[in-house]
Structures are given as structure tokens and as C-alpha cells.
C-alpha atoms as a PDB file:
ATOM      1  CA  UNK A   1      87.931 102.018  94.499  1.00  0.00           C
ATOM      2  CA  UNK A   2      88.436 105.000  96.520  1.00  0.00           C
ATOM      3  CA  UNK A   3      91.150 106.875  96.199  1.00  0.00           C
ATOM      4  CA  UNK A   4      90.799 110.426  98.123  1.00  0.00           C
ATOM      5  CA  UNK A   5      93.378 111.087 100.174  1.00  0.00           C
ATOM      6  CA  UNK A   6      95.615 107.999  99.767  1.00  0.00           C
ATOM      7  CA  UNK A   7      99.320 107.536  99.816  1.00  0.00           C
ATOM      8  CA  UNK A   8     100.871 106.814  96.706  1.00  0.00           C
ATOM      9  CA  UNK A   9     101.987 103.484  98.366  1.00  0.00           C
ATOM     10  CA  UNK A  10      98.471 102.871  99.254  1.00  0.00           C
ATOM     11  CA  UNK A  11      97.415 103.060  95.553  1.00  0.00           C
ATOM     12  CA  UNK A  12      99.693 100.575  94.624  1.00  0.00           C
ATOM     13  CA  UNK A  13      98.839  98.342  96.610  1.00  0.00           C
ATOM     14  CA  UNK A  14      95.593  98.245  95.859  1.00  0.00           C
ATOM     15  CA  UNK A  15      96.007  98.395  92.301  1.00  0.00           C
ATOM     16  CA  UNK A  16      98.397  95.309  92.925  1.00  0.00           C
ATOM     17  CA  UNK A  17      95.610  93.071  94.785  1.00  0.00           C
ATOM     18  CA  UNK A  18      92.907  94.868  92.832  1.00  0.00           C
ATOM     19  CA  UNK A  19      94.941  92.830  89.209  1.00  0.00           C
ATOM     20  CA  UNK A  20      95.331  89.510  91.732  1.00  0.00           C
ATOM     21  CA  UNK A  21      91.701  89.605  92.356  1.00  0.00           C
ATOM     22  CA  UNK A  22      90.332  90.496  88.771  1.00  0.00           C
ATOM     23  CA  UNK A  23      92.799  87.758  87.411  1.00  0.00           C
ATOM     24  CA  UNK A  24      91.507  84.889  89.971  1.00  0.00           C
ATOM     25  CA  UNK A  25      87.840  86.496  89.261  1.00  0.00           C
ATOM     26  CA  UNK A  26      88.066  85.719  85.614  1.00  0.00           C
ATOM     27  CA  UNK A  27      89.775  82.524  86.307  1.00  0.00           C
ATOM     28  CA  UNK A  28      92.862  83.087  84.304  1.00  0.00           C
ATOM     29  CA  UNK A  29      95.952  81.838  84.987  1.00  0.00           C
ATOM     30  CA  UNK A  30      99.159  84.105  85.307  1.00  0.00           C
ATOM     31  CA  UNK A  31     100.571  83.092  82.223  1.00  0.00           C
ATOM     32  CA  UNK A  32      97.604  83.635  80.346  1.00  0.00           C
ATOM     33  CA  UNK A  33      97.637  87.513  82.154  1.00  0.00           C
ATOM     34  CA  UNK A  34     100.956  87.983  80.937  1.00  0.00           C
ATOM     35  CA  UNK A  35     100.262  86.574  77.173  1.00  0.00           C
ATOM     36  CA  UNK A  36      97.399  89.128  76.895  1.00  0.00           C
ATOM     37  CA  UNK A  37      99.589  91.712  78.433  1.00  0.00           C
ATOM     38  CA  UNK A  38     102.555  90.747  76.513  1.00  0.00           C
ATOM     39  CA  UNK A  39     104.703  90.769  79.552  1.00  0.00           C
ATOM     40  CA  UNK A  40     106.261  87.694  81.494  1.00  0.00           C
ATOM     41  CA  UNK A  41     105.220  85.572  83.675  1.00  0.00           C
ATOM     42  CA  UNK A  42     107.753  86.598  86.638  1.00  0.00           C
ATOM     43  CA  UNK A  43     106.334  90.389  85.861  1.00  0.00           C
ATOM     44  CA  UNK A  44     102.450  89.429  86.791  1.00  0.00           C
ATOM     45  CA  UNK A  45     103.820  87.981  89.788  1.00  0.00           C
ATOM     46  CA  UNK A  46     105.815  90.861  90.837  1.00  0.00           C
ATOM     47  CA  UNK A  47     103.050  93.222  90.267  1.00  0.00           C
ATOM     48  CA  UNK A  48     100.611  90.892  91.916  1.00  0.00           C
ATOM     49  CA  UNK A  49     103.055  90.527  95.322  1.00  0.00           C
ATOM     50  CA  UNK A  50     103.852  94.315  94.704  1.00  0.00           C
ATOM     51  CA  UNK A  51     107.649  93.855  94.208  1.00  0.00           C
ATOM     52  CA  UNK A  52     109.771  95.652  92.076  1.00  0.00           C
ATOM     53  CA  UNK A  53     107.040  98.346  91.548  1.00  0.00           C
ATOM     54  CA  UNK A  54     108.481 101.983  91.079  1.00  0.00           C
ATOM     55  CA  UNK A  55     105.702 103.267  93.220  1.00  0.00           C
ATOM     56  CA  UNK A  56     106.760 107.248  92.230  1.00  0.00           C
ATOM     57  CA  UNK A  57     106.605 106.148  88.492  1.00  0.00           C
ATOM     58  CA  UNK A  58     103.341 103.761  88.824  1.00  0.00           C
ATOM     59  CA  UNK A  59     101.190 106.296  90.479  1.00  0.00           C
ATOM     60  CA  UNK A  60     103.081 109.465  91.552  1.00  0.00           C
ATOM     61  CA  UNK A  61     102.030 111.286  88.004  1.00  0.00           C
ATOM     62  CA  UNK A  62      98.569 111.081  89.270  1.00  0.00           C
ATOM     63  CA  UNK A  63      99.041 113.318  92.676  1.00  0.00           C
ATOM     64  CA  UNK A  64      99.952 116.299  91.044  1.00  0.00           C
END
């Protein structure tokens, strides 16, 4: 994954298809993500859909 010159926005994104992606990949189930994770269910799917991501929080530390 590239990420020169990319948005902070952009990153998440990708980072939030990127987890759909591996998940499906390793044929896992969202619950079993979030069991792993120790997170809920609702959570995976947020992250997964990109909603309710602080996208300064998430990423912004890295584009200092």
C-alpha cells in the first residue's frame, strides 16, 4: 500500500477496505474479527464502512 502523498482521509479509507478485504480473504466472519480484537461487533462494521472513524486521531500522528 502506497502511501506518499495521501490525504489523511485517503489513508483511512484504505486502511478501512484494506481490514474488509483481509477479513473476507481469511474467511472470517465479523464477529470472529471482533472476538480476536476484543472489540464489538457494531465496531468492525463501523471501521469496515469507515464510520465513526476520528480520521485526525486514526492517522493524523503519522503526517508529522
Amino acid at each position: 500500500m502506497d502511501l506518499k502523498f495521501r490525504k489523511p482521509e485517503e489513508v483511512v479509507t484504505l486502511l478501512c477496505e484494506r481490514l474488509r478485504k483481509e477479513r473476507l480473504y481469511l474467511e472470517m466472519t465479523q464477529a470472529d474479527v471482533a472476538a480476536r480484537a476484543g472489540i464489538g461487533v457494531n465496531t468492525v462494521s463501523n471501521l469496515e464502512a469507515g464510520r465513526n472513524v476520528n480520521r485526525t486521531g486514526f492517522v493524523g500522528d503519522f503526517f508529522i
